[in-house]
N, C-alpha and C. Protein backbone atom coordinates (compact mmCIF):
# COMPACT_ATOMS: atom_id res chain seq x y z
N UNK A 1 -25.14 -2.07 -9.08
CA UNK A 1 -23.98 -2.49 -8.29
C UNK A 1 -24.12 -1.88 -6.90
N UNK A 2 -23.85 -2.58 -5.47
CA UNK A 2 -24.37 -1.83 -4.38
C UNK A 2 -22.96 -1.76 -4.09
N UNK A 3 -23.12 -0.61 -3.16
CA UNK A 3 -22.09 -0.05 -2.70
C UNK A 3 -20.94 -0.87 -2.21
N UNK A 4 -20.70 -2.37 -1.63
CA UNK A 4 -20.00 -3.25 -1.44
C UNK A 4 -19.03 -3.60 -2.13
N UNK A 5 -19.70 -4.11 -3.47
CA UNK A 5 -18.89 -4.22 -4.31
C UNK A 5 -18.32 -3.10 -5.63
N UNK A 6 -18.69 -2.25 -4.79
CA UNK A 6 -18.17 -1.01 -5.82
C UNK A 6 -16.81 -0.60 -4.83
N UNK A 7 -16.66 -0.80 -3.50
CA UNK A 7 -15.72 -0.75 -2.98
C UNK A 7 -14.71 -1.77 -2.57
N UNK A 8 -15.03 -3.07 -3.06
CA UNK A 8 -14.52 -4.14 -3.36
C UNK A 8 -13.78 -3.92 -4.74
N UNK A 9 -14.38 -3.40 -5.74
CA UNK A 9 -13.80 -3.36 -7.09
C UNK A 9 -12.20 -2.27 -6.70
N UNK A 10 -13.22 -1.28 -6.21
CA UNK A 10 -11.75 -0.38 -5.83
C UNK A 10 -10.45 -0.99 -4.70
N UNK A 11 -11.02 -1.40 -4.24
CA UNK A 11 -10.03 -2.22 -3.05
C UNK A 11 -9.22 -2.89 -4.25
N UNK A 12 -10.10 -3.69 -4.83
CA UNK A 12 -8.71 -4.76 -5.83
C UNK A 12 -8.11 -3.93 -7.09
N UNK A 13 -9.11 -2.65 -7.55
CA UNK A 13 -7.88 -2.23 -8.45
C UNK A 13 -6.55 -1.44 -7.51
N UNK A 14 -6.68 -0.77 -6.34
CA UNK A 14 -5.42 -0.52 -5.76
C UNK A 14 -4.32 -1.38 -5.49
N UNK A 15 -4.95 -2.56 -5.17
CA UNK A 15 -3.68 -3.81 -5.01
C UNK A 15 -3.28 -3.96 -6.61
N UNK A 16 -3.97 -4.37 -7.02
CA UNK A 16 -3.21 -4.54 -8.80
C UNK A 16 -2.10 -3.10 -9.30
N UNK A 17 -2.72 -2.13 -8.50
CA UNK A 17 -1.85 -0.72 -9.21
C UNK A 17 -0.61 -0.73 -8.32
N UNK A 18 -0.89 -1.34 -6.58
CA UNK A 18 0.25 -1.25 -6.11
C UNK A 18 1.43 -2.16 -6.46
N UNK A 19 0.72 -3.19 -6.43
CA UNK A 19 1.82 -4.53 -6.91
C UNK A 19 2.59 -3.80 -8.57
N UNK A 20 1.92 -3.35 -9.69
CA UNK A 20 1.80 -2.59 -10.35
C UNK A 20 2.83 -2.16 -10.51
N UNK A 21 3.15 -0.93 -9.78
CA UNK A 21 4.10 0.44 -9.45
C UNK A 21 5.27 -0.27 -8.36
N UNK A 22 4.93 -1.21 -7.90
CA UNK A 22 6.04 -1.84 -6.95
C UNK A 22 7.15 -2.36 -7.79
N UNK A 23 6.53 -3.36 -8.78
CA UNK A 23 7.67 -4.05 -9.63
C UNK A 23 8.09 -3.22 -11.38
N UNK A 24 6.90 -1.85 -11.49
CA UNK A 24 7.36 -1.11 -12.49
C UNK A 24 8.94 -0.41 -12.04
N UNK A 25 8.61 0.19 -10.58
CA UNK A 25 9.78 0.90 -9.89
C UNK A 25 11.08 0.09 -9.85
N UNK A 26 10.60 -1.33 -9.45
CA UNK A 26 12.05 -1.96 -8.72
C UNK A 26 12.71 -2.51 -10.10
N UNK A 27 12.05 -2.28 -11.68
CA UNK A 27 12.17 -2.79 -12.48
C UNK A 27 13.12 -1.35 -13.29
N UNK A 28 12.58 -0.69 -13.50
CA UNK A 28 13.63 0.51 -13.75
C UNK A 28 14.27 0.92 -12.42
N UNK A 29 14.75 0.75 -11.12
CA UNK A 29 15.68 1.39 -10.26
C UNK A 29 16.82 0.25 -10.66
N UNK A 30 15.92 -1.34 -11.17
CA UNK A 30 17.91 -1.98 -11.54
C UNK A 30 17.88 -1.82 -12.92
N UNK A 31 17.76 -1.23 -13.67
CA UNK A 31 18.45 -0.59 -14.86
C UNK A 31 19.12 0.31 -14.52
N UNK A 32 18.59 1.25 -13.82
CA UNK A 32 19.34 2.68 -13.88
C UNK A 32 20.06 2.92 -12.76
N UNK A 33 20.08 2.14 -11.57
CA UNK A 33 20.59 2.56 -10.14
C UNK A 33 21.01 1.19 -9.74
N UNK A 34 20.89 -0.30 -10.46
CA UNK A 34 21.25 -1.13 -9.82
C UNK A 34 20.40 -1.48 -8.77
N UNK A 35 21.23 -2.74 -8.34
CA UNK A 35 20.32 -4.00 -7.44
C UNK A 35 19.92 -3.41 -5.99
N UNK A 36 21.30 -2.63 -5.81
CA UNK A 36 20.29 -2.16 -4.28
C UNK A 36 19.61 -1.05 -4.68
N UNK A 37 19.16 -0.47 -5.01
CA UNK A 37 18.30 0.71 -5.42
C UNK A 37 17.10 -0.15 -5.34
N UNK A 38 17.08 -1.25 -6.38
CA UNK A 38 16.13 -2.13 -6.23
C UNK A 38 15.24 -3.50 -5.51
N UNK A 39 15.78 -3.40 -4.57
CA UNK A 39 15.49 -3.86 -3.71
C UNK A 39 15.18 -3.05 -2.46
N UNK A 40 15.67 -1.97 -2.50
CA UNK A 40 15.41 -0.56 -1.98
C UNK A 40 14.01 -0.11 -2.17
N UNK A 41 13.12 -0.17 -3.14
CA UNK A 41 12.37 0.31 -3.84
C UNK A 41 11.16 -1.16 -3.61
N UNK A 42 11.60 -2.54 -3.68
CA UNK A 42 10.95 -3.46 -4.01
C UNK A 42 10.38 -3.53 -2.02
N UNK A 43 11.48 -3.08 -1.54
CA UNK A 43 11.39 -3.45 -0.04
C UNK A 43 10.18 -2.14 0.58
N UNK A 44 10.68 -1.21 0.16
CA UNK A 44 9.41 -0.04 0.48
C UNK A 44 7.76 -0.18 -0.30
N UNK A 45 7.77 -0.38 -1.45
CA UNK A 45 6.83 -1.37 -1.74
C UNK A 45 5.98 -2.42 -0.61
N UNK A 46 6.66 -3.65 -0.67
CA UNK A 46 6.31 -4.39 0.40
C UNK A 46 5.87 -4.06 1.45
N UNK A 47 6.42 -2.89 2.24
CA UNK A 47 5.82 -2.44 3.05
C UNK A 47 4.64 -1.75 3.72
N UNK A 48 4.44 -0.62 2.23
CA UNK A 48 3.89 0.01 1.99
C UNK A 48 2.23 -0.70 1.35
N UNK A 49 2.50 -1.94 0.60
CA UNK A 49 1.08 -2.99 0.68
C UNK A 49 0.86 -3.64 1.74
N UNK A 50 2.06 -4.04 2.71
CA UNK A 50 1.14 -4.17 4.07
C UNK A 50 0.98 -3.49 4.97
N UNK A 51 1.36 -2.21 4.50
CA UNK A 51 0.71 -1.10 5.56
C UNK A 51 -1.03 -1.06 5.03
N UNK A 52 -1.19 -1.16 3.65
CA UNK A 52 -2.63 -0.45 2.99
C UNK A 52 -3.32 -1.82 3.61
N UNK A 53 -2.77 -3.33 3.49
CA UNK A 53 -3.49 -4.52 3.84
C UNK A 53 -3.99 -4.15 5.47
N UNK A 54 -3.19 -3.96 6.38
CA UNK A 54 -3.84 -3.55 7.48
C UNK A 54 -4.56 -2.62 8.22
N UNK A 55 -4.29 -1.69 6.92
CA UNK A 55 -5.68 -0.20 7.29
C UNK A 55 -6.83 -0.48 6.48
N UNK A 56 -7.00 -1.52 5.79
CA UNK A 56 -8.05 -2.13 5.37
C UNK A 56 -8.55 -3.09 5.94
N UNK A 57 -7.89 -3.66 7.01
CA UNK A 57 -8.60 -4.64 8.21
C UNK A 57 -8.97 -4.34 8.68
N UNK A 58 -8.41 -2.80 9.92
CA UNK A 58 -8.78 -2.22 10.43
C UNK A 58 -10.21 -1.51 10.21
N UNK A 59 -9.86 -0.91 8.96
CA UNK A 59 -11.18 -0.29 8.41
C UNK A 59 -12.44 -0.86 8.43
N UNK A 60 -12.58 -2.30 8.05
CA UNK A 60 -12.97 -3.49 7.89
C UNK A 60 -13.92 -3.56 9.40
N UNK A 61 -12.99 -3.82 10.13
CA UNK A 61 -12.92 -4.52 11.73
C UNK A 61 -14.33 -3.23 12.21
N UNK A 62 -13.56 -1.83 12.26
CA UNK A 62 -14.02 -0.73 12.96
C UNK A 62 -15.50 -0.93 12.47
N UNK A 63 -15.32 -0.55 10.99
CA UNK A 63 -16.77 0.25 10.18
C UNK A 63 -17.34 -1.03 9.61
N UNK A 64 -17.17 -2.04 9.90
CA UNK A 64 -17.93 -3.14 8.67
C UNK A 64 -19.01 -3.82 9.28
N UNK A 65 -19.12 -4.49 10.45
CA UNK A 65 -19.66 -6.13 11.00
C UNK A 65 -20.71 -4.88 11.86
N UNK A 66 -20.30 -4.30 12.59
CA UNK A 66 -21.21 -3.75 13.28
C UNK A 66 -20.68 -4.42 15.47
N UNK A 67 -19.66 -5.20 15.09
CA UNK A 67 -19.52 -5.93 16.12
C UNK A 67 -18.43 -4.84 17.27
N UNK A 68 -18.90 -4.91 18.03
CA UNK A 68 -17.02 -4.46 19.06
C UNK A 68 -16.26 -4.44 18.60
N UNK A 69 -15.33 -3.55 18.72
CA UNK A 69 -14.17 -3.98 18.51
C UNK A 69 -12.78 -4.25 19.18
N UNK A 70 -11.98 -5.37 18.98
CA UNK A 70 -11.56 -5.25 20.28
C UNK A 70 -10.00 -4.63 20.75
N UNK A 71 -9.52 -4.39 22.05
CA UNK A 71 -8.30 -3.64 22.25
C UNK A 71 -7.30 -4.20 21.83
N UNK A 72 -7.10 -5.45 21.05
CA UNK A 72 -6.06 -6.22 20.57
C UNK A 72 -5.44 -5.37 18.96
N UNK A 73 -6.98 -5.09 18.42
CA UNK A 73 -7.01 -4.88 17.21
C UNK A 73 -6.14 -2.87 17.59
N UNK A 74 -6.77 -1.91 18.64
CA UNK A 74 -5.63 -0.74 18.52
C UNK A 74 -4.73 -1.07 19.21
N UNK A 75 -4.24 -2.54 20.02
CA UNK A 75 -2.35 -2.25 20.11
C UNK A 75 -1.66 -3.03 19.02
N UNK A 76 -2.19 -3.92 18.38
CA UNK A 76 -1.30 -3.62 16.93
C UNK A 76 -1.42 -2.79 15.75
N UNK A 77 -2.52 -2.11 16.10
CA UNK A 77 -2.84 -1.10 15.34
C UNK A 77 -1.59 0.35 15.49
N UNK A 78 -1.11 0.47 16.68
CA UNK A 78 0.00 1.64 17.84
C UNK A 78 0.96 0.60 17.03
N UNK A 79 1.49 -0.92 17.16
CA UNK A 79 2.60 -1.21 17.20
C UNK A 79 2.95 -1.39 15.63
N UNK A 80 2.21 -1.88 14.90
CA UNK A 80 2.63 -2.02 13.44
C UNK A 80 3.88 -0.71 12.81
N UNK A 81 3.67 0.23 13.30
CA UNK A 81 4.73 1.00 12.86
C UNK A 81 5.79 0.95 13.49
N UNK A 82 6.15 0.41 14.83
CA UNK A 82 7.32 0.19 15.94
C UNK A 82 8.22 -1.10 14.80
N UNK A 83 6.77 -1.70 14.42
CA UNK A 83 7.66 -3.66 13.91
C UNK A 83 8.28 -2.89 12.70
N UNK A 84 7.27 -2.56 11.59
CA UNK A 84 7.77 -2.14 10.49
C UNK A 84 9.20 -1.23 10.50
N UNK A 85 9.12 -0.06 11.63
CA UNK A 85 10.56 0.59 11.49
C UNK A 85 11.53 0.12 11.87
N UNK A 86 11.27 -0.84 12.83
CA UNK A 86 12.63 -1.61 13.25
C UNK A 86 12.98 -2.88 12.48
N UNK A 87 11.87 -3.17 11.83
CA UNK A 87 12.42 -4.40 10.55
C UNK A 87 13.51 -3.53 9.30
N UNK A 88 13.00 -2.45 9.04
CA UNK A 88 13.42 -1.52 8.30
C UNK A 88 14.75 -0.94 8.59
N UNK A 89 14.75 -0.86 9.69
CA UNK A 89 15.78 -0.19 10.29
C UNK A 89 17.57 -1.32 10.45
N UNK A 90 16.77 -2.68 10.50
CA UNK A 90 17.50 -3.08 10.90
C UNK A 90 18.09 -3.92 9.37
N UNK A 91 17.33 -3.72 8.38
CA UNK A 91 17.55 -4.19 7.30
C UNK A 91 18.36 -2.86 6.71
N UNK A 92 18.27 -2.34 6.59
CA UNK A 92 19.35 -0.92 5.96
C UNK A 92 20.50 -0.53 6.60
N UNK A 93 20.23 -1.21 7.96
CA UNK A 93 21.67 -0.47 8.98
C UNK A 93 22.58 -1.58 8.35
N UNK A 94 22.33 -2.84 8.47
CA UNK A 94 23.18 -3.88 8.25
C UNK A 94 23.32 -4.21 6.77
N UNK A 95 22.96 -3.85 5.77
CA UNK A 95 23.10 -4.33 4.27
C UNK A 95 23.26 -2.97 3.54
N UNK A 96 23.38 -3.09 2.09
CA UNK A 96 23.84 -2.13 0.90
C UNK A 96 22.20 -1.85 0.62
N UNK A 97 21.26 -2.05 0.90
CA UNK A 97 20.14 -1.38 0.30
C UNK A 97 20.34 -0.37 0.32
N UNK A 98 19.73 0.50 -0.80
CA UNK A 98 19.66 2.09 -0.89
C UNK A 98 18.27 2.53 0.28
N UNK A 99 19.00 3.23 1.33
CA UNK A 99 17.40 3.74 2.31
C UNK A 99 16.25 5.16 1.23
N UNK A 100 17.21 5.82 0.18
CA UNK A 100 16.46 6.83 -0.47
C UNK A 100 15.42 5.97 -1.51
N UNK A 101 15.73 4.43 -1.79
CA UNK A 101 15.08 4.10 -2.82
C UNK A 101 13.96 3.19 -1.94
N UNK A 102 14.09 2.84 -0.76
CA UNK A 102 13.27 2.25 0.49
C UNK A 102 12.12 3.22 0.42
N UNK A 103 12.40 4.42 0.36
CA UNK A 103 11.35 5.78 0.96
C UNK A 103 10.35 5.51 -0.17
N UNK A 104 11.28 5.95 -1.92
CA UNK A 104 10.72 5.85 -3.05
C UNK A 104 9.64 5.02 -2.78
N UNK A 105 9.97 3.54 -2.32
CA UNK A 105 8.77 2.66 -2.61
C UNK A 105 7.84 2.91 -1.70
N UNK A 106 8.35 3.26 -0.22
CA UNK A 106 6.65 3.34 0.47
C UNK A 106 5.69 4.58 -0.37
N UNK A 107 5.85 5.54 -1.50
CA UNK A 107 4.97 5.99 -1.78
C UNK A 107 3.84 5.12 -2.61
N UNK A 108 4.35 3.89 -2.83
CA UNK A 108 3.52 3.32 -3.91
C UNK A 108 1.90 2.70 -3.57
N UNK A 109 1.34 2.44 -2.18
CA UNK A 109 0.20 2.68 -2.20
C UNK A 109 -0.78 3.86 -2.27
N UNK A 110 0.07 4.76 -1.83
CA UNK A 110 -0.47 6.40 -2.03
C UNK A 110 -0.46 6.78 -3.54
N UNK A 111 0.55 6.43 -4.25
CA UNK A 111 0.09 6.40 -5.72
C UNK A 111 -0.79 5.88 -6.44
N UNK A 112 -1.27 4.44 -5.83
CA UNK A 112 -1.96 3.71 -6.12
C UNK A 112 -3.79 3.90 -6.04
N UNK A 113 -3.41 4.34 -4.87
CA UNK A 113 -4.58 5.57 -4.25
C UNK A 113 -5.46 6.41 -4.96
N UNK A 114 -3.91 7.31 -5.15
CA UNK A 114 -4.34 8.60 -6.52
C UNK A 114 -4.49 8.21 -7.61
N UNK A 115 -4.43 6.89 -8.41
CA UNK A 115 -4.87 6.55 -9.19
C UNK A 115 -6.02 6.21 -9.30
N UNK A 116 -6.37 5.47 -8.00
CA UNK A 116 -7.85 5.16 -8.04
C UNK A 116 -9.07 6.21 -8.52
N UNK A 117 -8.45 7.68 -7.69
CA UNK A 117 -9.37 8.84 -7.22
C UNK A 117 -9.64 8.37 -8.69
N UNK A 118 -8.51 9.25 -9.67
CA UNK A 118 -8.67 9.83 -10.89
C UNK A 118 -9.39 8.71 -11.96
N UNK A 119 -9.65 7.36 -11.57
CA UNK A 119 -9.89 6.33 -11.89
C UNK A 119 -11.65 6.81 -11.96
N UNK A 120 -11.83 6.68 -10.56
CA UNK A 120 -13.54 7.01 -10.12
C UNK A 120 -13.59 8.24 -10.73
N UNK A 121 -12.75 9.52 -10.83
CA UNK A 121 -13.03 10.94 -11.14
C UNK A 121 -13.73 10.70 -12.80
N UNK A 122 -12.87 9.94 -13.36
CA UNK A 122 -13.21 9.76 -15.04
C UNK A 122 -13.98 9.38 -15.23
N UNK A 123 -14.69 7.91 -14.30
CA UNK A 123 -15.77 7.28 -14.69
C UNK A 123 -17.10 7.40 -14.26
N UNK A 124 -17.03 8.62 -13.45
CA UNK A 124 -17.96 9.35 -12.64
C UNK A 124 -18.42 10.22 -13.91
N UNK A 125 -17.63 10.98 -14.12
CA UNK A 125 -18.04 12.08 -15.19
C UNK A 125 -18.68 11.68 -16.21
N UNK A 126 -18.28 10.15 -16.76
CA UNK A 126 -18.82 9.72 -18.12
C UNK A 126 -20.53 9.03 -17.68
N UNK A 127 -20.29 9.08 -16.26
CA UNK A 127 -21.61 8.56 -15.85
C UNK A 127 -21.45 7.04 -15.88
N UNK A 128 -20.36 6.37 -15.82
CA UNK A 128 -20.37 4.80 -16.01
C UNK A 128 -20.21 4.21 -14.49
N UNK A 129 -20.10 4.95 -13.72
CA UNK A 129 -19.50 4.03 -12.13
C UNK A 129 -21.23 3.93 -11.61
N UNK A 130 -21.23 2.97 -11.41
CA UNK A 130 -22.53 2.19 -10.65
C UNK A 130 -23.38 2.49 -9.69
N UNK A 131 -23.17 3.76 -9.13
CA UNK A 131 -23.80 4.24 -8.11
C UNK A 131 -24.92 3.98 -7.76
């Protein structure tokens, strides 16, 4: 397996773990905390996979082709967090979403993450990852 698609494999098990942990969360916050909790949770989520979708373009863009890269790609690279907080911002100021269950969900690609490590950590050890 060359290195491509060994980081292709990992790329798609993080989206499966995030999507994953996005609708495990927003699925117990409306049992136990109700609809805005959950949507709270479903909305930080969302965010939080297109934050990982565009540091994987980026990543992509910078380290992949070998090509330039160009200044378009770092001012939305600076602004993506201006759009995201003020979409955010403006969705919690004006509605009942829970903002503590918003936070909850942006951890869920970073969980998704740490799953991976421990993912590669296990299958490293048994000697099964493709190196």
């Amino acid at each position: 397996m060359s290195d491509e698609q060994h980081l292709a494999g990992a790329v798609a098990r993080i989206w499966k773990a995030t999507v994953g942990l996005g609708l495990f969360g927003a699925s117990v916050l409306l049992i136990w905390r109700g609809w805005t909790w959950s949507t709270g949770c479903a909305l930080g989520a969302a965010i939080s996979a297109l934050n990982f979708h565009w540091l994987h373009r980026v990543a992509t863009a910078v380290g992949g082709t070998g090509k330039q890269t160009k200044p378009r790609v770092a001012i939305v690279l600076g602004l993506r967090y201006v759009i995201l907080g003020g979409i955010a911002y403006g969705i919690l100021k004006y509605s009942a979403i829970s903002l503590s269950a918003m936070f909850w969900g942006l951890f869920v690609a970073v969980a998704a993450v740490v799953l991976e490590i421990l993912y590669e950590l296990i299958y490293a050890r048994n000697g099964t990852v493709g190196h």
